[in-house]
Each structure stands twice: as structure tokens, then as C-alpha cells.
Protein backbone atom coordinates (compact mmCIF):
# COMPACT_ATOMS: atom_id res chain seq x y z
CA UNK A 1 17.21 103.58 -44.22
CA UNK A 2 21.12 103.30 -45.05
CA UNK A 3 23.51 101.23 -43.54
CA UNK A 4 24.63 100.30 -40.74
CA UNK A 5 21.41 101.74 -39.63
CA UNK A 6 19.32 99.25 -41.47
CA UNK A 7 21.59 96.06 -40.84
CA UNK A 8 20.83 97.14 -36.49
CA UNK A 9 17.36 97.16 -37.26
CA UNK A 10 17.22 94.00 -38.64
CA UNK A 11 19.23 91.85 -36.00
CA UNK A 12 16.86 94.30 -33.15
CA UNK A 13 13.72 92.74 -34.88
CA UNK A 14 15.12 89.82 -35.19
CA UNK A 15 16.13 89.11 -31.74
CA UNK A 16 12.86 90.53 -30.45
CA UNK A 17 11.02 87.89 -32.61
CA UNK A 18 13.33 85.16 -31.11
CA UNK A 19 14.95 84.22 -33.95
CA UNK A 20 18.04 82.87 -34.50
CA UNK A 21 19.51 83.84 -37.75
CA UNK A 22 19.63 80.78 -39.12
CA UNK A 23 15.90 80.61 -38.65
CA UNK A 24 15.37 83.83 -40.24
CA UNK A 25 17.16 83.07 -43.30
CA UNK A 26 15.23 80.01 -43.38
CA UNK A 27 12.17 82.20 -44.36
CA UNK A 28 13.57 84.44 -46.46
CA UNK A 29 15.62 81.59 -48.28
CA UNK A 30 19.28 83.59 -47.61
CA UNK A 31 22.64 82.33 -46.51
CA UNK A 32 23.72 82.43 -42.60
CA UNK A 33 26.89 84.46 -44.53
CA UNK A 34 24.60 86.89 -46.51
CA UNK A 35 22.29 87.77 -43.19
CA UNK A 36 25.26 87.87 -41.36
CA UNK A 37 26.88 91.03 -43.60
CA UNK A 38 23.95 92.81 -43.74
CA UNK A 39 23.35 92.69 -40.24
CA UNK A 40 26.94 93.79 -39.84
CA UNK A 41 26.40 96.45 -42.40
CA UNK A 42 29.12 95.15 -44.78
CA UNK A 43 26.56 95.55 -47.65
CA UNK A 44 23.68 97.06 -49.09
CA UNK A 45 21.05 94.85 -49.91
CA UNK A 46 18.87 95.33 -52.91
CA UNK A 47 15.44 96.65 -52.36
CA UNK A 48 13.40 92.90 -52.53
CA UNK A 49 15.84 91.16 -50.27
CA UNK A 50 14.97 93.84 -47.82
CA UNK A 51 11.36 93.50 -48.58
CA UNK A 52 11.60 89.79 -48.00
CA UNK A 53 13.52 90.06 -44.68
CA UNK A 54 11.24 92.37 -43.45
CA UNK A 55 8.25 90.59 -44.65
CA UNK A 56 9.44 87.54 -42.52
CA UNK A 57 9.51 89.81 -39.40
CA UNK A 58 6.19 91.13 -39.95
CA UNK A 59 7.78 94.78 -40.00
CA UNK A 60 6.34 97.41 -42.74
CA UNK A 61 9.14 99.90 -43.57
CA UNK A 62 7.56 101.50 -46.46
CA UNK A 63 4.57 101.87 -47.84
CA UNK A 64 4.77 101.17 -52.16
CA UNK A 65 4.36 104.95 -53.18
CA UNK A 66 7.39 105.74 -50.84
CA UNK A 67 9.14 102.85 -52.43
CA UNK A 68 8.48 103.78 -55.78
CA UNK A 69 9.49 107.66 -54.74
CA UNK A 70 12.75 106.60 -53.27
CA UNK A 71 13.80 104.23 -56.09
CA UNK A 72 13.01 106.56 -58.66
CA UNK A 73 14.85 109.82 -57.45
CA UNK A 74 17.53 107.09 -56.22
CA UNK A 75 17.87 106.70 -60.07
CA UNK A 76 17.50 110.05 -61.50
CA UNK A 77 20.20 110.93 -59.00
CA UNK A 78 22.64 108.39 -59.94
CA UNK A 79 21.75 109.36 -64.32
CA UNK A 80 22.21 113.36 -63.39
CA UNK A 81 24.87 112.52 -61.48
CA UNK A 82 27.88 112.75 -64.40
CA UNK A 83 31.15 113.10 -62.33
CA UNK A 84 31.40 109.01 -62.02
CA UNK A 85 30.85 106.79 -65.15
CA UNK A 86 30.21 109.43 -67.33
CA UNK A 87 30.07 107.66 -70.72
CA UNK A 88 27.97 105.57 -69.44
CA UNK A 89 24.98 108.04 -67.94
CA UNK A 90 25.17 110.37 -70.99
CA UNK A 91 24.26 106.75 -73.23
CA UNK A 92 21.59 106.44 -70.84
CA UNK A 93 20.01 110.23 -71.52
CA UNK A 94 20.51 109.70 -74.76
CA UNK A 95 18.29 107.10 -74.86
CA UNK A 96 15.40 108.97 -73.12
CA UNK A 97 16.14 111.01 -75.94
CA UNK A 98 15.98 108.45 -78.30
CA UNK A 99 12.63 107.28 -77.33
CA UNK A 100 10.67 111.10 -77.40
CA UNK A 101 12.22 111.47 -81.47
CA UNK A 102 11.47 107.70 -82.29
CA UNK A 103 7.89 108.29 -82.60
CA UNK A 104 9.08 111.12 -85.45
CA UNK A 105 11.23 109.07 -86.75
CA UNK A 106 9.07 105.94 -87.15
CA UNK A 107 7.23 108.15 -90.72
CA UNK A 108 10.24 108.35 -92.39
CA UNK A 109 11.10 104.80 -92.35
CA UNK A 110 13.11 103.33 -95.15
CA UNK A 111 10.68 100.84 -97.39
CA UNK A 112 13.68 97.85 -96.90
CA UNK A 113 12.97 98.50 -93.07
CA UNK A 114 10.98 95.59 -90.91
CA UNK A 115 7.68 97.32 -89.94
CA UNK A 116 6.82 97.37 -85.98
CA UNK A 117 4.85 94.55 -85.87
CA UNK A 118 8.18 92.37 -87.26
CA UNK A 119 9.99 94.15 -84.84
CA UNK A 120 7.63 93.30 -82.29
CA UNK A 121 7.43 89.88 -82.96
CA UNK A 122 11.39 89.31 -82.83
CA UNK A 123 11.88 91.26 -79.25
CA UNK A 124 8.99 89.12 -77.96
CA UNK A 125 10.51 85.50 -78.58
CA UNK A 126 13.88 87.28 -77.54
CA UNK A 127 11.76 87.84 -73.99
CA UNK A 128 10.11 84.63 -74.18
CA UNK A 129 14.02 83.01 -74.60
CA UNK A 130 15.02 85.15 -71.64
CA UNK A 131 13.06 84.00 -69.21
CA UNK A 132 13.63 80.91 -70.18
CA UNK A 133 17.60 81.34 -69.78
CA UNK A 134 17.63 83.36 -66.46
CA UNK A 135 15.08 80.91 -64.60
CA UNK A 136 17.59 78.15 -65.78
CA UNK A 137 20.98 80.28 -64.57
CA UNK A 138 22.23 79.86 -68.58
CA UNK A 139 24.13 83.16 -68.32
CA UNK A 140 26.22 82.86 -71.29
CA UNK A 141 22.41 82.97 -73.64
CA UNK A 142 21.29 86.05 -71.91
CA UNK A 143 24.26 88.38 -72.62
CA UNK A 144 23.87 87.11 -76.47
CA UNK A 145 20.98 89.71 -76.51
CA UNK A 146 23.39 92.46 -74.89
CA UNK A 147 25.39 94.72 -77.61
CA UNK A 148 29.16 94.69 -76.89
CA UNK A 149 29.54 98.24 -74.27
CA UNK A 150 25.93 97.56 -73.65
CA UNK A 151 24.36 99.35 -70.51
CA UNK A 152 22.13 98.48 -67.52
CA UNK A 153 20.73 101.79 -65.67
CA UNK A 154 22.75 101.23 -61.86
CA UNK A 155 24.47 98.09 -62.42
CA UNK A 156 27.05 99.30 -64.96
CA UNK A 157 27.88 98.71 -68.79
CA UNK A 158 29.70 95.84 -70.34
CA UNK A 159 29.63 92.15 -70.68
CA UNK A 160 31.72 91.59 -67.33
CA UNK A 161 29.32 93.73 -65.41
CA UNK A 162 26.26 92.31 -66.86
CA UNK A 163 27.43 89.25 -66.11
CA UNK A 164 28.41 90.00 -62.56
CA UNK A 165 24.84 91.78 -62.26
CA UNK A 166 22.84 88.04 -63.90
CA UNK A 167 24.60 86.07 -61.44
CA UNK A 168 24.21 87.82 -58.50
CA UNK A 169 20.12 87.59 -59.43
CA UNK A 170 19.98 84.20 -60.13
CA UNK A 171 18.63 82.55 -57.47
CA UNK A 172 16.87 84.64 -55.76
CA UNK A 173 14.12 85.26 -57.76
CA UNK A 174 12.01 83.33 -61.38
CA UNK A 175 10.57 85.64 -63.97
CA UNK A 176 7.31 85.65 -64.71
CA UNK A 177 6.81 87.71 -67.54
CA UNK A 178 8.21 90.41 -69.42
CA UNK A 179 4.81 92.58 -71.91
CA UNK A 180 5.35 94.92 -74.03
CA UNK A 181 3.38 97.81 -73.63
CA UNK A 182 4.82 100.34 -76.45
CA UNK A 183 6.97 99.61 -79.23
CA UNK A 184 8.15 102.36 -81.17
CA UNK A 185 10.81 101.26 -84.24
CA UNK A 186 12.61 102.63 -87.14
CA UNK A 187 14.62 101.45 -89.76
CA UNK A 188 17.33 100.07 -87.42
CA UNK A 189 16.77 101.39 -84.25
CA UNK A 190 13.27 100.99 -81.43
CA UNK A 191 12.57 101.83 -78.37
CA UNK A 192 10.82 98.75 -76.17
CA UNK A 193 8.66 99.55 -73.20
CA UNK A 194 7.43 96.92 -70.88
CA UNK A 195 6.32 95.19 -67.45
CA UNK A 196 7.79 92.68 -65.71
CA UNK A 197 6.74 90.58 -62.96
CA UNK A 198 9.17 87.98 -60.58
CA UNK A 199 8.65 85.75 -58.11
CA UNK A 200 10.53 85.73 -54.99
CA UNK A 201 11.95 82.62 -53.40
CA UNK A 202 9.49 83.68 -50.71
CA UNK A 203 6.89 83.48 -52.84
CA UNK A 204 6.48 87.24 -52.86
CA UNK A 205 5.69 88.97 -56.07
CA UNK A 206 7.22 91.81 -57.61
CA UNK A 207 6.21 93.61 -60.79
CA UNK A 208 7.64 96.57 -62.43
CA UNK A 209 8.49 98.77 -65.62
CA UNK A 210 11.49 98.90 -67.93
CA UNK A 211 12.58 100.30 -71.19
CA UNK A 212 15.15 98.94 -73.85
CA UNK A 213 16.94 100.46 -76.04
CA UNK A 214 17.29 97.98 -79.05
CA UNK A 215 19.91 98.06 -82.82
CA UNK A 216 19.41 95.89 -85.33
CA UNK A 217 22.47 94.00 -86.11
CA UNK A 218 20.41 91.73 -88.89
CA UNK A 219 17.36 90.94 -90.30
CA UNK A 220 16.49 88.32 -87.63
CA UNK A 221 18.69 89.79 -85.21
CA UNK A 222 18.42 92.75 -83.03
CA UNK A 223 20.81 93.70 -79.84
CA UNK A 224 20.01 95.65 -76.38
CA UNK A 225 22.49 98.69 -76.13
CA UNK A 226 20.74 100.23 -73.13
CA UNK A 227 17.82 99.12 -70.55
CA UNK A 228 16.32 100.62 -67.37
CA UNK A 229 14.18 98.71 -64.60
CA UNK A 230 12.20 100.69 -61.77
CA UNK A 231 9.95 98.25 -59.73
CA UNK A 232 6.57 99.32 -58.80
């Protein structure tokens, strides 16, 4: 459901719950403003805000498979997609590529390279600090683990638009976790896959999958230069 479409059906179950909107957003811990432009259709809300509006109104939209079916074509789309932000999808494929010849790659690794489980270790306090620095809105520390021209899959590439992208998520939700689940590395390059799990302001929460592209710029220091999200 696309807007305006989606912002009618919200102010029809709204009003046939009886609530105002400054009730609603009350529950679903929005701003009279932010209701008030979706409701409008001004803008596309992301996929948990609707989840939490609708959640309030006891209305079931989608069921998670069609969810996860509608998110994921929603981003091969977008990747496949080359005539806008070109640069920027083609670093993206080449990371899928990246992560299929890693696992070659990983035999031949130079003896002055940090073995996986070094590797490992590093990306997980770099999660651990992470969490810590989104759930406390210090912007400025997360994008120190960003490469400069770094990419994230649908928000865009760059320290302004990472930025942009941090702030507009702060608030709304507090990480949980973020678990590896694969690490593949090789003398200055891996390839992270993981889980993570948030908690809505609601209460609500969401898990999902996402996979980082990681360069070492140091020893002790290695740099994102391309991540994808898909929640479950």
C-alpha cells in the first residue's frame, strides 16, 4: 500500500477507533506533525513506523512472509535498477560479489595478515561501540566506522547522507544487538554477516539481517565501505 492510499487508511481507522490524532500518536510515540503528513500523504513512512501505527489500531496489513517478500524485491529493484545513482548500486553488486570470492580468497592470505578470529574480535567491539553510540544519539562516533564515499543499501552513500539517515532513526527505536553469524576475511578486506534486533518506542521488537562490507585502514582499525539491512 503506497501513498496517499495508505495515509486514507490510516486517518479511516483512526476515526473509526475514535481517536483523535493526538491520541494515536500517543501510542505509537509520533509527533501530531509526523501523523499529520502521513495521513496527508506528504511522506512515506518507513516500514516499522507503519507497523507501529497499525499495531495501535489493531489492524494487520501484512502478514511477515509478505513483508519480508515486499522489502526484499523492494530492494533488489532499487540495486538492478542502474539509471539513478549508478556508482553507487554497481559498489553495492560488487560487494555481493565480494562476499561469494572471499571465501577463495581467505587460503591465500598473506602471513602479515590478522587471521579471522582478530578480525572478528575488532568488528565485534566496533558493534558493541555502536550500539552504544546510536542508543545515546552520538552521531559524530558512528560515522567514524563509515569509509569516506561509504554506502548504505536505500539510504544513499556518503557522510552527509549517513548522517541524514542516523538522525532520522534516532529516536524512534534502541538497538539491541547486532551477532555475527559469518565472517569471512582476507588480508585487508572481509565480508561481515549478521542479525540485528531493535526495540521500538512501542515496545515492539524488530529483528533482521545485514551484511558489511569492511577495509582495513590499520592494524586496529578497520572501516565499513558498504552495508545492507533487510528486516525479517
Amino acid at each position: 500500500m503506497k501513498q496517499p492510499e495508505l495515509g486514507r487508511k490510516i486517518a479511516d481507522l483512526r476515526k473509526a477507533k475514535g481517536y483523535t490524532q493526538e491520541e494515536l500518536v500517543e501510542k505509537c510515540n509520533l509527533s501530531v506533525r509526523t501523523l499529520q503528513r502521513i495521513e496527508s500523504g506528504e511522506v512515506e513512512p518507513r516500514s516499522h513506523t507503519i507497523r507501529v501505527i497499525f499495531s495501535a489500531l489493531d489492524y494487520q496489513v501484512y502478514d511477515s512472509s509478505n513483508i519480508r517478500l515486499r522489502l526484499f524485491f523492494k530492494q533488489v529493484s532499487n540495486v538492478f535498477n542502474l539509471k539513478t545513482n549508478t556508482m553507487k548500486k554497481l559498489s553495492i553488486l560488487a560487494m555481493a560479489c565480494a562476499a561469494a570470492i572471499f571465501v577463495l580468497l581467505s587460503i591465500c592470505v598473506d602471513g602479515n595478515a590478522q587471521s579471522e578470529n582478530q578480525v572478528r574480535e575488532l568488528i565485534t567491539n566496533n558493534n558493541a561501540n555502536s550500539i552504544r553510540w546510536f542508543n545515546s544519539g552520538n552521531v559524530d562516533s558512528l560515522l567514524t566506522k563509515y569509509s569516506e564515499g561509504a554506502c548504505v543499501l536505500g539510504e544513499g552513500c556518503g557522510t552527509s547522507a549517513i548522517r541524514d539517515f542516523y538522525r532520522s532513526q534516532m529516536g524512534e527505536f534502541q538497538f539491541e544487538s547486532l551477532d555475527i553469524t559469518s565472517l569471512h576475511a582476507s588480508k585487508s578486506m572481509a565480508v561481515e554477516k549478521g542479525r540485528w534486533m531493535i526495540r521500538l518506542e512501542s515496545g515492539l521488537r524488530v529483528g533482521g539481517e545485514y551484511l558489511c562490507e569492511w577495509h582495513q585502514r590499520d592494524k586496529k582499525t578497520w572501516l565499513i565501505v558498504n552495508e545492507v539491512s533487510v528486516p525479517d
